[in-house]
Protein backbone atom coordinates (compact mmCIF):
# COMPACT_ATOMS: atom_id res chain seq x y z
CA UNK A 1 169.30 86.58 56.55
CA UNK A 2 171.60 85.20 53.87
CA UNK A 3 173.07 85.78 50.33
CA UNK A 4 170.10 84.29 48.10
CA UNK A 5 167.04 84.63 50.51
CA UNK A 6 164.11 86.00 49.12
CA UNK A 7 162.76 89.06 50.46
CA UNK A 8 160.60 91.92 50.41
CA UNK A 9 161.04 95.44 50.98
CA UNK A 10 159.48 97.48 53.35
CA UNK A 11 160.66 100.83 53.04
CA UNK A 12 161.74 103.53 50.61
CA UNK A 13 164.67 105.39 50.29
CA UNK A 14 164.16 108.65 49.22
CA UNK A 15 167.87 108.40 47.27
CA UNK A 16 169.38 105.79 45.40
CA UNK A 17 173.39 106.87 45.74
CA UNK A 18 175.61 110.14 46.40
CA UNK A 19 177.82 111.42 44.04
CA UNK A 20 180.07 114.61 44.11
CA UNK A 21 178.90 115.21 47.87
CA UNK A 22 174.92 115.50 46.25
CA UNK A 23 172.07 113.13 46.74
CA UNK A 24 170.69 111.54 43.77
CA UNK A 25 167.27 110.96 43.89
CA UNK A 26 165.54 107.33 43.62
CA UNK A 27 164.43 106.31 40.52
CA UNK A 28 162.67 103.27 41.02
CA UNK A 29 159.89 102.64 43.91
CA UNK A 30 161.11 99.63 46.05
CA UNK A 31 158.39 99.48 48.98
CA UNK A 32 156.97 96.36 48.49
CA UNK A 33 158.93 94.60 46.02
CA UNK A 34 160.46 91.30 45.87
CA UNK A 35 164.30 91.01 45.95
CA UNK A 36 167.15 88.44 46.39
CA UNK A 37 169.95 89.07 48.60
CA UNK A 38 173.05 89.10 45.94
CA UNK A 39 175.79 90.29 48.62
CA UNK A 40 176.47 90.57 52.62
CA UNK A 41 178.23 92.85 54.29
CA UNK A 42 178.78 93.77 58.24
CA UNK A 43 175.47 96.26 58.30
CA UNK A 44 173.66 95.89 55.46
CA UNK A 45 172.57 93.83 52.38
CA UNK A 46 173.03 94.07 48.46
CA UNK A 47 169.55 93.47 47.52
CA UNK A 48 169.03 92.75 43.59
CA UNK A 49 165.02 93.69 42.49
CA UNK A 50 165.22 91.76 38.94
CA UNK A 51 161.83 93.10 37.54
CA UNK A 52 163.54 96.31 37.76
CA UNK A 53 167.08 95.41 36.77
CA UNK A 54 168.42 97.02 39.78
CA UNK A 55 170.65 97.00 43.07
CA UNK A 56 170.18 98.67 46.12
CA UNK A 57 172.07 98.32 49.59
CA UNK A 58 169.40 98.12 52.55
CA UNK A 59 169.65 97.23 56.33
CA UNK A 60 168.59 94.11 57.85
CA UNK A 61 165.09 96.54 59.10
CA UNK A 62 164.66 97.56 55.87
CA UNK A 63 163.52 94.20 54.53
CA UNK A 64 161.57 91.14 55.66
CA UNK A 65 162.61 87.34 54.21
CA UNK A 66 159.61 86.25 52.49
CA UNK A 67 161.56 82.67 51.93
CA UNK A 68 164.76 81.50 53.14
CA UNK A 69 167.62 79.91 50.63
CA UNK A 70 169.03 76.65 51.26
């Protein structure tokens, strides 16, 4: 998997971030969208889900490439 693969989700976090040591909840229902890889990292992906207008960091299980950049 690489930065601007196209890929679908295939789980749902339960929380989208953590602020002042407190879970905040998800706000948008991922499972099953479509989403481009925006960033790498070491253990995880930035994925970008632009019908929603949102970000979310996933693992590599978390998502399945649907179709591979060039």
């Amino acid at each position: 998997m690489k930065v601007g693969d196209l890929v679908r989700c295939v789980w749902q976090p339960t929380t989208s971030r953590v602020e002042n040591d407190c879970a905040i909840p998800m706000e948008h229902t991922i499972k099953g969208e479509l989403g481009i890889i925006v960033k790498q990292y070491k253990h995880y992906h930035r994925i970008l889900f632009p019908q929603l207008g949102y970000e979310h960091p996933l693992s590599a299980s978390a998502i399945e490439v649907i179709s591979e950049s060039r």
